[in-house]
N, C-alpha and C. Protein backbone atom coordinates (compact mmCIF):
# COMPACT_ATOMS: atom_id res chain seq x y z
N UNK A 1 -5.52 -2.81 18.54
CA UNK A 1 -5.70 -2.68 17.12
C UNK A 1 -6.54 -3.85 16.58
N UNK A 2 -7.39 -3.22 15.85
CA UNK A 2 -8.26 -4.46 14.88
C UNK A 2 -7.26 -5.18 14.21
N UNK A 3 -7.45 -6.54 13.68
CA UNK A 3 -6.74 -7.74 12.73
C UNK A 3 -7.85 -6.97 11.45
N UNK A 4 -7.53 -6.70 10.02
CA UNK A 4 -8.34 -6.59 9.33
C UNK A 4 -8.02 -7.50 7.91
N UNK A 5 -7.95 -8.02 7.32
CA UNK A 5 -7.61 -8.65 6.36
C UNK A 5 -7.79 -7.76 5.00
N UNK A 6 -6.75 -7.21 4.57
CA UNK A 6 -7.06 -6.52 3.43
C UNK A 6 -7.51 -6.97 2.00
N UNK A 7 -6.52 -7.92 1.61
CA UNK A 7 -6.15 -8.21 0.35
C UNK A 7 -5.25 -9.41 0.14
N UNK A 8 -5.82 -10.14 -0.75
CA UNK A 8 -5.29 -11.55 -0.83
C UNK A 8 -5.26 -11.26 -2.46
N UNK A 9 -3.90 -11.56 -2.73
CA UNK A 9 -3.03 -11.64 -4.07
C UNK A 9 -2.85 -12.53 -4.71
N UNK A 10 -3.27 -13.04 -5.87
CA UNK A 10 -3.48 -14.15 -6.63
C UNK A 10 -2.25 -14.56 -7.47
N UNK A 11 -0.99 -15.07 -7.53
CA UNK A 11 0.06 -15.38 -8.11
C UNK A 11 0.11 -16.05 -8.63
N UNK A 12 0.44 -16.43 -9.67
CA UNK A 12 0.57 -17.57 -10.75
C UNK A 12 1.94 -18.29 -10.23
N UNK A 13 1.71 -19.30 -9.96
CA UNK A 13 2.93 -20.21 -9.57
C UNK A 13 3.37 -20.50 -10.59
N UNK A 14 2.95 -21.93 -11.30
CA UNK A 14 2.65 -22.62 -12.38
C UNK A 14 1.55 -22.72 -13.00
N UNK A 15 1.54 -23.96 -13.90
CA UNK A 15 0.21 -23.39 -15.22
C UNK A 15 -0.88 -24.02 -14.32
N UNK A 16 -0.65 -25.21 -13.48
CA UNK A 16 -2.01 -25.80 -13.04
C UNK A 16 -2.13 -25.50 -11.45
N UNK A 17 -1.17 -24.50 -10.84
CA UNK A 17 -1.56 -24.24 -10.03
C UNK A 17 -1.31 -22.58 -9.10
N UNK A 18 -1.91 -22.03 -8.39
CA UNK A 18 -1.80 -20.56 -7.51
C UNK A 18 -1.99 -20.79 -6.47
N UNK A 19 -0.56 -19.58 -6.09
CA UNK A 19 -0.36 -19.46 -5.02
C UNK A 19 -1.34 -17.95 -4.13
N UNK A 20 -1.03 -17.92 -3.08
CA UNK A 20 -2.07 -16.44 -2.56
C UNK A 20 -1.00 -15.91 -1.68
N UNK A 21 -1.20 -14.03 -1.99
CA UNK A 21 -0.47 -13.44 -0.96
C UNK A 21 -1.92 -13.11 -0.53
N UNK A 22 -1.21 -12.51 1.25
CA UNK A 22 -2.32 -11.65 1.87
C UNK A 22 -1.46 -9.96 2.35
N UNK A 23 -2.00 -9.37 2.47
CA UNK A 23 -1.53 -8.42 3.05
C UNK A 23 -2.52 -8.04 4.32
N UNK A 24 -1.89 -7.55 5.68
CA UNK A 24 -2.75 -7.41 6.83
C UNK A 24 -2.65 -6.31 7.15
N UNK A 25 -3.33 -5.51 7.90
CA UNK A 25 -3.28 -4.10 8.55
C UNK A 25 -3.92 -4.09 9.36
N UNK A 26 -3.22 -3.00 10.48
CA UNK A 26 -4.11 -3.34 11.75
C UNK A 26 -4.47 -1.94 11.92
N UNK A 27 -5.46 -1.56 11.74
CA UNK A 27 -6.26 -0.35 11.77
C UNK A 27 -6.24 -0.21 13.06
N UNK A 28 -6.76 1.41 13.31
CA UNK A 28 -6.73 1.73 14.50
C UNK A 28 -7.82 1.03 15.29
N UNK A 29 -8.00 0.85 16.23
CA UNK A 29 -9.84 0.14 16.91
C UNK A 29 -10.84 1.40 16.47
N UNK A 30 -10.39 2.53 16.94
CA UNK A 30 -11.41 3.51 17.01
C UNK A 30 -12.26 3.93 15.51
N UNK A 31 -11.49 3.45 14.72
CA UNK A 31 -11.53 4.20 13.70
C UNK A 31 -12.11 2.83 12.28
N UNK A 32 -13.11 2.99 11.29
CA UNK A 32 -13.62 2.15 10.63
C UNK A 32 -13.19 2.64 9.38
N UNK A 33 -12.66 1.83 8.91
CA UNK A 33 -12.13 2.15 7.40
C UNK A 33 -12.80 1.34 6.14
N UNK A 34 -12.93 1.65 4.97
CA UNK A 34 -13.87 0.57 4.33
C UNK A 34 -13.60 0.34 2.63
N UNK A 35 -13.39 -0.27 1.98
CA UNK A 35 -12.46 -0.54 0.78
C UNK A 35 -14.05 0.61 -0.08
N UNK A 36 -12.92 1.11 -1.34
CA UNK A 36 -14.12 2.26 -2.00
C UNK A 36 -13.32 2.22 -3.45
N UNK A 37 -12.22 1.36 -3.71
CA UNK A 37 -11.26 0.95 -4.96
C UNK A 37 -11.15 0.08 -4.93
N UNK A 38 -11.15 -1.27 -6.14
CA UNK A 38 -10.50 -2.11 -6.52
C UNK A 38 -10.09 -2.15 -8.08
N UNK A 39 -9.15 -1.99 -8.59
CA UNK A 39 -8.89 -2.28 -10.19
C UNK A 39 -7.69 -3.45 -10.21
N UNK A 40 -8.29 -3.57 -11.46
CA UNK A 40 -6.60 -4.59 -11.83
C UNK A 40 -6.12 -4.20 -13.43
N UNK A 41 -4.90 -4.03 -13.71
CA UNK A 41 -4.74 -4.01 -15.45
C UNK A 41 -3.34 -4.45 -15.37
N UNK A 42 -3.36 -5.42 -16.60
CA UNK A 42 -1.94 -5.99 -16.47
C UNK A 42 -1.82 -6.75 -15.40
N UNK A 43 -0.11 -6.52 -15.00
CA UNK A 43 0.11 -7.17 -13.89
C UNK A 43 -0.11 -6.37 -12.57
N UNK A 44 -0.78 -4.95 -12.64
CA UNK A 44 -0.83 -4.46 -11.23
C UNK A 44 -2.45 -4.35 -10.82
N UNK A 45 -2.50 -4.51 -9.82
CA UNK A 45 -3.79 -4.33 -8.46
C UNK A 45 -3.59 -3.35 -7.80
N UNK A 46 -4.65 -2.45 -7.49
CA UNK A 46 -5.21 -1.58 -6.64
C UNK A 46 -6.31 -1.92 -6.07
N UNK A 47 -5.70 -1.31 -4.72
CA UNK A 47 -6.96 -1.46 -3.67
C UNK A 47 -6.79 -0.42 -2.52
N UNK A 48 -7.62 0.53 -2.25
CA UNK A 48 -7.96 1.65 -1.78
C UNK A 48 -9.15 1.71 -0.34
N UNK A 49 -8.51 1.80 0.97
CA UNK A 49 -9.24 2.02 1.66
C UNK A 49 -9.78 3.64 2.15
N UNK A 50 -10.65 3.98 2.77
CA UNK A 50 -10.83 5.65 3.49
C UNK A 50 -11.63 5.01 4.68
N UNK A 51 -11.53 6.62 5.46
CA UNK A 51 -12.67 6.28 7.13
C UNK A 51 -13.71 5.80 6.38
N UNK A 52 -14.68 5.52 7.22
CA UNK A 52 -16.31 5.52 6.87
C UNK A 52 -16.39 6.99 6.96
N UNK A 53 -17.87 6.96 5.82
CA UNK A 53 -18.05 8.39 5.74
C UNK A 53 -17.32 9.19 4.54
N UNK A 54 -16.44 9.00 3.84
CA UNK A 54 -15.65 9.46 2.83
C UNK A 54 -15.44 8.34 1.88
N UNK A 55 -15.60 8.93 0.62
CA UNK A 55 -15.77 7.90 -0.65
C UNK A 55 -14.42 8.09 -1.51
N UNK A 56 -14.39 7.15 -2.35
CA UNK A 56 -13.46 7.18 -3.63
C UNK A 56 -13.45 8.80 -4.00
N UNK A 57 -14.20 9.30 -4.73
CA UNK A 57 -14.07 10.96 -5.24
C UNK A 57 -13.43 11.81 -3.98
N UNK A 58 -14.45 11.48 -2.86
CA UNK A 58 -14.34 12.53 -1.51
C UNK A 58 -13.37 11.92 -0.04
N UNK A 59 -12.04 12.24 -0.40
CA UNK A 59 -11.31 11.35 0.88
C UNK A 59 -10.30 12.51 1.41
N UNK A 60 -9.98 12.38 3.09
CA UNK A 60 -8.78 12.96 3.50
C UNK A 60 -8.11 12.09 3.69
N UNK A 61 -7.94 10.96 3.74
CA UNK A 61 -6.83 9.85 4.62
C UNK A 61 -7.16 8.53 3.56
N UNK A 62 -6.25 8.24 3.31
CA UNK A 62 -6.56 7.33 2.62
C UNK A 62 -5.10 5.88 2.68
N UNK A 63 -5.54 4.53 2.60
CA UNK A 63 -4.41 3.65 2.47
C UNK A 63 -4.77 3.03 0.73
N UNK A 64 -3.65 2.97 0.28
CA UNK A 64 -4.04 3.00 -1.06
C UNK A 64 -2.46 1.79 -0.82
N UNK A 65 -2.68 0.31 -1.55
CA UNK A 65 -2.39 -0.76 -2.08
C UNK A 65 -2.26 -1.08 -3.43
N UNK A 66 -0.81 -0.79 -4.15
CA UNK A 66 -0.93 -1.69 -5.54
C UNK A 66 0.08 -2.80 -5.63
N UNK A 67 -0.67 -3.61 -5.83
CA UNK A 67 0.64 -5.29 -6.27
C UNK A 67 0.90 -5.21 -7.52
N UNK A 68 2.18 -6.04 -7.58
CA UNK A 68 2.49 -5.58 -8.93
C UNK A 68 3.59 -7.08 -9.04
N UNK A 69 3.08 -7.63 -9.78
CA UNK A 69 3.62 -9.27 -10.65
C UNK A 69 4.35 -9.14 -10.97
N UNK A 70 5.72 -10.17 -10.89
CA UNK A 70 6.87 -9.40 -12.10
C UNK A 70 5.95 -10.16 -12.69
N UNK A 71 7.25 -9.41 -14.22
CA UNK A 71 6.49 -10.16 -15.38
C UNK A 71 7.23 -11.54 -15.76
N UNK A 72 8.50 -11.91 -15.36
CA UNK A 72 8.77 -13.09 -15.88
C UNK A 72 10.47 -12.38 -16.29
N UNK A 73 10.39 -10.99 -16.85
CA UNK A 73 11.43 -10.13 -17.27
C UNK A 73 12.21 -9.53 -16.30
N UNK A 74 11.62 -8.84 -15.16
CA UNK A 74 12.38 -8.13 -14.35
C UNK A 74 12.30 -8.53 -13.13
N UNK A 75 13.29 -8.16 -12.21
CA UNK A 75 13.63 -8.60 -10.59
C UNK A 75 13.83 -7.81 -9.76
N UNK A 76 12.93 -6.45 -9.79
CA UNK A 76 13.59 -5.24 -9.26
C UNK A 76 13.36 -5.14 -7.44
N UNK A 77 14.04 -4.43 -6.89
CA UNK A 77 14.17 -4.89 -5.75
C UNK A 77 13.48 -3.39 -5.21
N UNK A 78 12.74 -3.57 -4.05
CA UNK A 78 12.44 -2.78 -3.58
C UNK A 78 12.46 -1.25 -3.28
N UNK A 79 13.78 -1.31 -2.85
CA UNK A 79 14.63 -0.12 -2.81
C UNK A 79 14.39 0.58 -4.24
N UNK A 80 14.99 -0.24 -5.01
CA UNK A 80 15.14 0.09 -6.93
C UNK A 80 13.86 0.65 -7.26
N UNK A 81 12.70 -0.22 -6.54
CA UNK A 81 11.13 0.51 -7.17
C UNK A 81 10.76 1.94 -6.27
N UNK A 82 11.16 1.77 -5.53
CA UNK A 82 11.24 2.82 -4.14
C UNK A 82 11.73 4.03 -5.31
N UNK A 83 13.17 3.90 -5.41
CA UNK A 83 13.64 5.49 -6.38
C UNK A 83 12.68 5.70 -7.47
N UNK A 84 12.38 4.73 -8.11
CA UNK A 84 11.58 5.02 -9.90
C UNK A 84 10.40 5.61 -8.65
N UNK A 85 9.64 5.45 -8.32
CA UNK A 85 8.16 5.61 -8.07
C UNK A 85 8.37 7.03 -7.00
N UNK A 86 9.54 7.26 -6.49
CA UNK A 86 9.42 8.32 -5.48
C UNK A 86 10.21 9.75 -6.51
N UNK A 87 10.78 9.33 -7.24
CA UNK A 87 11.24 10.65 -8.70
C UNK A 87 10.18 10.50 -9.55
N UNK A 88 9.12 9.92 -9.79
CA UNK A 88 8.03 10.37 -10.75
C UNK A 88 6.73 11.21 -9.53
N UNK A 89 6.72 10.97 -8.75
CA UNK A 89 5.98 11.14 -8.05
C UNK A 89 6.71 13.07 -7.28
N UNK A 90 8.09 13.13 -7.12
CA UNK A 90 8.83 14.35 -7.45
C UNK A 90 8.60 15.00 -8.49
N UNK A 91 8.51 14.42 -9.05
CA UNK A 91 8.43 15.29 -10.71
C UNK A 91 7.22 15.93 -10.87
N UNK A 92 5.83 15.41 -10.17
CA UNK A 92 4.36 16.04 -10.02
C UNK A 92 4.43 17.18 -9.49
N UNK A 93 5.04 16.72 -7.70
CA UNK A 93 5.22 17.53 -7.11
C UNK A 93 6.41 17.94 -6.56
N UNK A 94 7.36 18.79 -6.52
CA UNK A 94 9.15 18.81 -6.17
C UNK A 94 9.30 19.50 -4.63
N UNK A 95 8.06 20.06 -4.28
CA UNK A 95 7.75 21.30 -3.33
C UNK A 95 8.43 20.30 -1.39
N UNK A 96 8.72 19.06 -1.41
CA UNK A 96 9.71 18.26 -0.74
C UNK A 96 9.79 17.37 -1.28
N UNK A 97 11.58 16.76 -1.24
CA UNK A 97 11.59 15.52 -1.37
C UNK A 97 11.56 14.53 -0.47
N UNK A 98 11.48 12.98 -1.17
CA UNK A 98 11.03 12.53 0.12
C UNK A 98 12.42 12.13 1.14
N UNK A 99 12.00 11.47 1.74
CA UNK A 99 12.95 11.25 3.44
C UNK A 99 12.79 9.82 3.00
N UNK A 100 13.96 9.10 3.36
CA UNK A 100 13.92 7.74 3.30
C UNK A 100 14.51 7.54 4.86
N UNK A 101 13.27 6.51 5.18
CA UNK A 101 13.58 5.99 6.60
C UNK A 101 14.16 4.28 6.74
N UNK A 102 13.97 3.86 5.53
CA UNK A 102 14.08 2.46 5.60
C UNK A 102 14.89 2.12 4.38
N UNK A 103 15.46 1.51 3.91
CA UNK A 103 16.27 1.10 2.46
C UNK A 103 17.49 0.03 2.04
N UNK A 104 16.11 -0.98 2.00
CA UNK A 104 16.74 -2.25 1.73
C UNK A 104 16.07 -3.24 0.40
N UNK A 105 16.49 -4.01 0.00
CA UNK A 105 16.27 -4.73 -1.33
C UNK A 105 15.07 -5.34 -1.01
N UNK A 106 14.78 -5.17 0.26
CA UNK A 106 13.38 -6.13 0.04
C UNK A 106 12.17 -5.31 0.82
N UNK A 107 12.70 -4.35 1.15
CA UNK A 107 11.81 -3.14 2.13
C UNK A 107 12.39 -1.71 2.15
N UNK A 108 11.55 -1.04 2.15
CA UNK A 108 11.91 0.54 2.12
C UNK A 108 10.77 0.80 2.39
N UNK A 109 10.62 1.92 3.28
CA UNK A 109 10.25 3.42 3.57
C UNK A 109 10.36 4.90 3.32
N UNK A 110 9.75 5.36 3.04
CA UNK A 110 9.60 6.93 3.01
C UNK A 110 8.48 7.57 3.06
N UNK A 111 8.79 9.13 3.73
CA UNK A 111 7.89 10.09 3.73
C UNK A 111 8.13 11.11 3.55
N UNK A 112 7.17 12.06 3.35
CA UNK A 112 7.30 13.48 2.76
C UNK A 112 5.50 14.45 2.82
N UNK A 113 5.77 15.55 3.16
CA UNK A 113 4.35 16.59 2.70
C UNK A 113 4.80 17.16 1.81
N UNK A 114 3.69 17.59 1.01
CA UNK A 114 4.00 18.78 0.16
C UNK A 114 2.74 20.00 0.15
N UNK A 115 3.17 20.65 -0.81
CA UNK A 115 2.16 21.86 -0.98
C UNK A 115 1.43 21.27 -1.79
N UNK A 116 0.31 22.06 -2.10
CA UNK A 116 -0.89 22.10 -3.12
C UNK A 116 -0.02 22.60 -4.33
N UNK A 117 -0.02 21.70 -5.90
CA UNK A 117 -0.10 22.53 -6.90
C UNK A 117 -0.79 22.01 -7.96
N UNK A 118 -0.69 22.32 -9.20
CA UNK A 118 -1.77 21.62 -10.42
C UNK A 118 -2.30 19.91 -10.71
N UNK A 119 -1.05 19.44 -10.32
CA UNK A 119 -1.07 17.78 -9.94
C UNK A 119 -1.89 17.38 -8.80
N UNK A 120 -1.01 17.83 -7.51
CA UNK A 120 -1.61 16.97 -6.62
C UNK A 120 -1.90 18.10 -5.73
N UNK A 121 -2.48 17.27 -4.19
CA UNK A 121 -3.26 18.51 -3.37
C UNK A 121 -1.94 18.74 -2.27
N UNK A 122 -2.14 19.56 -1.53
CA UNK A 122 -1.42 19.23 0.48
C UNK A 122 -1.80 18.21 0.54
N UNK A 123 -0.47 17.47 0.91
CA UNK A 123 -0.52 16.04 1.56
C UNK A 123 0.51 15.81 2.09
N UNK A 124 0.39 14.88 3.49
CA UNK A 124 1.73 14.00 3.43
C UNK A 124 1.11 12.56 3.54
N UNK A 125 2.68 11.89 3.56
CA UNK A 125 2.34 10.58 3.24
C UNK A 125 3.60 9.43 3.79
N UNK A 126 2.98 8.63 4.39
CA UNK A 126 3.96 7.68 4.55
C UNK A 126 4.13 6.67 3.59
N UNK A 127 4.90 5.67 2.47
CA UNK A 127 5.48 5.17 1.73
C UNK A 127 6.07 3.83 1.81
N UNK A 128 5.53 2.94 1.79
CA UNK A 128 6.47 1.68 1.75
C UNK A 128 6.07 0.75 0.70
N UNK A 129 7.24 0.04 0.31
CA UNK A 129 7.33 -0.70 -0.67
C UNK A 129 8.11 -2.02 -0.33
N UNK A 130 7.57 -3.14 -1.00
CA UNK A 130 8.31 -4.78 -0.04
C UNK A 130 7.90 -5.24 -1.05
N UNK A 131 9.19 -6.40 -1.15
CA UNK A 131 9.02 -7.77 -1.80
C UNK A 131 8.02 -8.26 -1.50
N UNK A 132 7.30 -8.84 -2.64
CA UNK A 132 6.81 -10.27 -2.26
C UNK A 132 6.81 -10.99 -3.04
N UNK A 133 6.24 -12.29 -3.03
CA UNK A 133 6.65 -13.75 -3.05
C UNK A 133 7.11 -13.96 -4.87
N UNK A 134 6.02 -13.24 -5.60
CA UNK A 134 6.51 -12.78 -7.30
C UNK A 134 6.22 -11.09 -7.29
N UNK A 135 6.77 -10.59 -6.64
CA UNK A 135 6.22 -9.39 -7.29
C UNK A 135 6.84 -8.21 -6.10
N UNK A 136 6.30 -7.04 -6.25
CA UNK A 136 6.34 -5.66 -5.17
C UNK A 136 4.88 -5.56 -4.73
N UNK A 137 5.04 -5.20 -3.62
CA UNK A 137 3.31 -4.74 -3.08
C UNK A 137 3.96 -3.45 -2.57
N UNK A 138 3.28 -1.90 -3.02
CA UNK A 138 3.50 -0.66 -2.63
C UNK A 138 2.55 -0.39 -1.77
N UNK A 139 2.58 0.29 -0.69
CA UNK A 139 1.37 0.91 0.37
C UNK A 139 1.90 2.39 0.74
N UNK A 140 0.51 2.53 0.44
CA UNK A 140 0.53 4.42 1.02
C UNK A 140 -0.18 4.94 2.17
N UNK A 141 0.09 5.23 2.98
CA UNK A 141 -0.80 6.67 4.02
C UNK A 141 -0.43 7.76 3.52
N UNK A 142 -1.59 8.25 2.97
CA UNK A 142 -1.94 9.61 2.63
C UNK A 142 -3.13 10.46 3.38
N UNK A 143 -2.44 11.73 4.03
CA UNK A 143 -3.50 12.20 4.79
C UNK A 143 -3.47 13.95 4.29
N UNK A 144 -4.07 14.34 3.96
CA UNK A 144 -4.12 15.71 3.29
C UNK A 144 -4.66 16.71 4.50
N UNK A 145 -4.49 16.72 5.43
CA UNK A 145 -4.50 17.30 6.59
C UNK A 145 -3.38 17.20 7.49
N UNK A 146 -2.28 18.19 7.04
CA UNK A 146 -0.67 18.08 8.09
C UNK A 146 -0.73 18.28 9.08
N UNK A 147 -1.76 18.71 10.26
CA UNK A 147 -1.76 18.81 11.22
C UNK A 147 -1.91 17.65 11.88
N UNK A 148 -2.94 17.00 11.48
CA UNK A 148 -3.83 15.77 11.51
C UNK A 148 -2.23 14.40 11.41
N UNK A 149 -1.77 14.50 10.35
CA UNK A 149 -0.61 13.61 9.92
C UNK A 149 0.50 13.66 10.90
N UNK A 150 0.70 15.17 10.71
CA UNK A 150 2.04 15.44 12.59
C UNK A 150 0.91 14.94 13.78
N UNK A 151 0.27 14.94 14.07
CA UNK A 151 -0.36 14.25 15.60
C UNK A 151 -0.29 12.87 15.59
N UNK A 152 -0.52 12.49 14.44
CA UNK A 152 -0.91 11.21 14.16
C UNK A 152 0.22 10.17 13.36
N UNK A 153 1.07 11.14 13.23
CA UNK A 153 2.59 10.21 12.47
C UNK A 153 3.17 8.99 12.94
N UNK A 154 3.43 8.82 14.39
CA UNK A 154 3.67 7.74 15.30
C UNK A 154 2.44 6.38 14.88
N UNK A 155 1.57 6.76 15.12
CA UNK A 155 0.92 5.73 15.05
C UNK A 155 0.56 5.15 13.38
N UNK A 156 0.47 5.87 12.55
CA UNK A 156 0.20 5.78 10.85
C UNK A 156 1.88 4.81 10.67
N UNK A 157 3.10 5.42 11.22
CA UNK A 157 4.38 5.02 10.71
C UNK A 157 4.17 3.65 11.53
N UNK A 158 3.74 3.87 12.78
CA UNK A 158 4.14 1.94 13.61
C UNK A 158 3.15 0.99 12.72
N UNK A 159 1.64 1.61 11.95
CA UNK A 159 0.42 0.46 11.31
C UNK A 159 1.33 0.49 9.89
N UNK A 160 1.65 0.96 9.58
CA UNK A 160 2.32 0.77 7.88
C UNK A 160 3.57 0.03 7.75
N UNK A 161 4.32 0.10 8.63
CA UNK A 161 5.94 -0.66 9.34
C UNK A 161 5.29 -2.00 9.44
N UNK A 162 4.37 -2.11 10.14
CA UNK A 162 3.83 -3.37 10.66
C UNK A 162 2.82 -4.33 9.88
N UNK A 163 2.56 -3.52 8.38
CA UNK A 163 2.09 -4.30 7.55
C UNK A 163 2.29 -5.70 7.64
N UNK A 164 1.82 -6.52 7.31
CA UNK A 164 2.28 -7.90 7.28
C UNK A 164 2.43 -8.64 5.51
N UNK A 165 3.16 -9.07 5.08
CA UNK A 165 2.65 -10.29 3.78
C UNK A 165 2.85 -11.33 4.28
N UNK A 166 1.74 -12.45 3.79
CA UNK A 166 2.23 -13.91 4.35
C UNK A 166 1.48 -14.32 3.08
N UNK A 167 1.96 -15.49 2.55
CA UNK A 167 2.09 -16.45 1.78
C UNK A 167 1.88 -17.90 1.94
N UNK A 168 0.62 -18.27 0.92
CA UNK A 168 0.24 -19.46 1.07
C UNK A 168 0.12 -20.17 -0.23
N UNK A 169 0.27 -21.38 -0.36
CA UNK A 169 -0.09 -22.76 -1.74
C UNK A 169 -1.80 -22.17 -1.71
N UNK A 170 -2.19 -22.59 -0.26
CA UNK A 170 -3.51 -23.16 -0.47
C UNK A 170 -4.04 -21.71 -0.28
N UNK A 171 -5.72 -21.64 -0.95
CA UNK A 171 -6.55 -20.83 -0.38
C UNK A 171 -7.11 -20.15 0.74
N UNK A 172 -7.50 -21.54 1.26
CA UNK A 172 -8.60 -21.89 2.07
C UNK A 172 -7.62 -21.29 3.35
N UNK A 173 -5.91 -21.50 3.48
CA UNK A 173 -5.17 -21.19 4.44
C UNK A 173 -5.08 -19.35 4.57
N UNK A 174 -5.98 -18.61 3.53
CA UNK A 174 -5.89 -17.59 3.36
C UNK A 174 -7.05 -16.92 4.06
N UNK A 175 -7.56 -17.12 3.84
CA UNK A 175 -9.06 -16.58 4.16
C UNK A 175 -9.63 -16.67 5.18
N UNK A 176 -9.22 -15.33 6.38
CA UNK A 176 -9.09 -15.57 7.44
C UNK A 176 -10.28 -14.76 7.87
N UNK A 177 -11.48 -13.88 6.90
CA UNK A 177 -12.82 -13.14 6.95
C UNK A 177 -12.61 -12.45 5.45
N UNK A 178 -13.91 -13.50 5.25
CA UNK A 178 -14.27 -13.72 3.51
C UNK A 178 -14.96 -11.93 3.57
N UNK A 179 -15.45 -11.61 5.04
CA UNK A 179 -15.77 -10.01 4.59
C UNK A 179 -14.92 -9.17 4.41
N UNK A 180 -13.51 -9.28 4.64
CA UNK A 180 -12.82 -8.35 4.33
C UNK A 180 -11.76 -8.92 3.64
N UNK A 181 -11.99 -10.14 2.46
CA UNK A 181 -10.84 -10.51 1.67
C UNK A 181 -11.19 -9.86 0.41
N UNK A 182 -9.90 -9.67 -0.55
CA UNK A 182 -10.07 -8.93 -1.85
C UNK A 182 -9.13 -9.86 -2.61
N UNK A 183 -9.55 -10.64 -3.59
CA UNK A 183 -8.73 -11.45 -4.41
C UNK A 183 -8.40 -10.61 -5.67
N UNK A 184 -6.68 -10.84 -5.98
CA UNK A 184 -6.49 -9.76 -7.03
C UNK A 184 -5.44 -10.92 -8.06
């Protein structure tokens, strides 16, 4: 598996100084994936990878990243963001619910396919959600090809399980290929 450096998370420690998350993924070797999203509003970040060859508008597979800051107000724990985000996301589509494979205050898992309806398309998707250092970082595999997703489930569930966050004071301890860092 490639080392790829996704995304490095900008945290407000204190007033005169930030801290950095990173998040890592280890893509398949065979396979080239290439960032085609970045937004930020508020306290949440998105960041959106696909293969090469497929864009933001035009994707089957996609890893889709949002961080999310507390605000200073809430402390919600993983699991806790896990239910809110997996019943709104039911509510689009109800056609399965999801499967929880993992479910703990600082990590959870789930997955689920569904059908095509007015909301969203055929998809399944693997689901995880983790603490980090101020905040939740959510990650998705979404692959809108179920055949493709059942062949390929083992290996999508061991790269998404195996996400990494690590946490640093300094920058410079972050930035491990300035070509594939995303400061949010």
């Amino acid at each position: 598996m490639k080392k790829v450096l996704l995304l490095i998370i900008s945290l407000f420690i204190a007033q005169a100084s930030f801290a950095y998350e990173t998040v890592l993924i280890d893509f398949p070797v065979n396979q080239g994936w290439h960032s085609v999203y970045y937004g930020q509003q508020n306290n949440e970040a998105i960041l959106q990878y696909v293969p090469v060859g497929e864009t933001y508008q035009n994707w089957n597979r996609s890893v889709i990243f949002h961080s999310y800051k507390n605000d200073g107000n809430s402390n919600i724990s993983a699991a806790s963001f896990m239910n809110k985000t997996t019943r709104q996301m039911e509510a689009q589509n109800s056609s399965q619910p999801y499967k929880y494979l993992k479910y703990t205050d600082v990590d959870a898992i789930a997955t689920r396919c569904v059908v095509k309806n007015a909301y969203m398309p055929t998809q399944c998707e693997i689901y995880r959600t983790s603490a980090s250092y101020e905040g939740l970082i959510s990650m998705h595999y979404i692959d809108k090809n179920v055949s493709d997703f059942k062949n390929t489930y083992s290996l999508w569930f061991q790269i998404i399980k195996d996400i990494r966050i690590y946490y640093s004071y300094y920058r410079t301890d972050r930035v491990l290929d300035k070509a594939t860092s995303f400061e949010i």
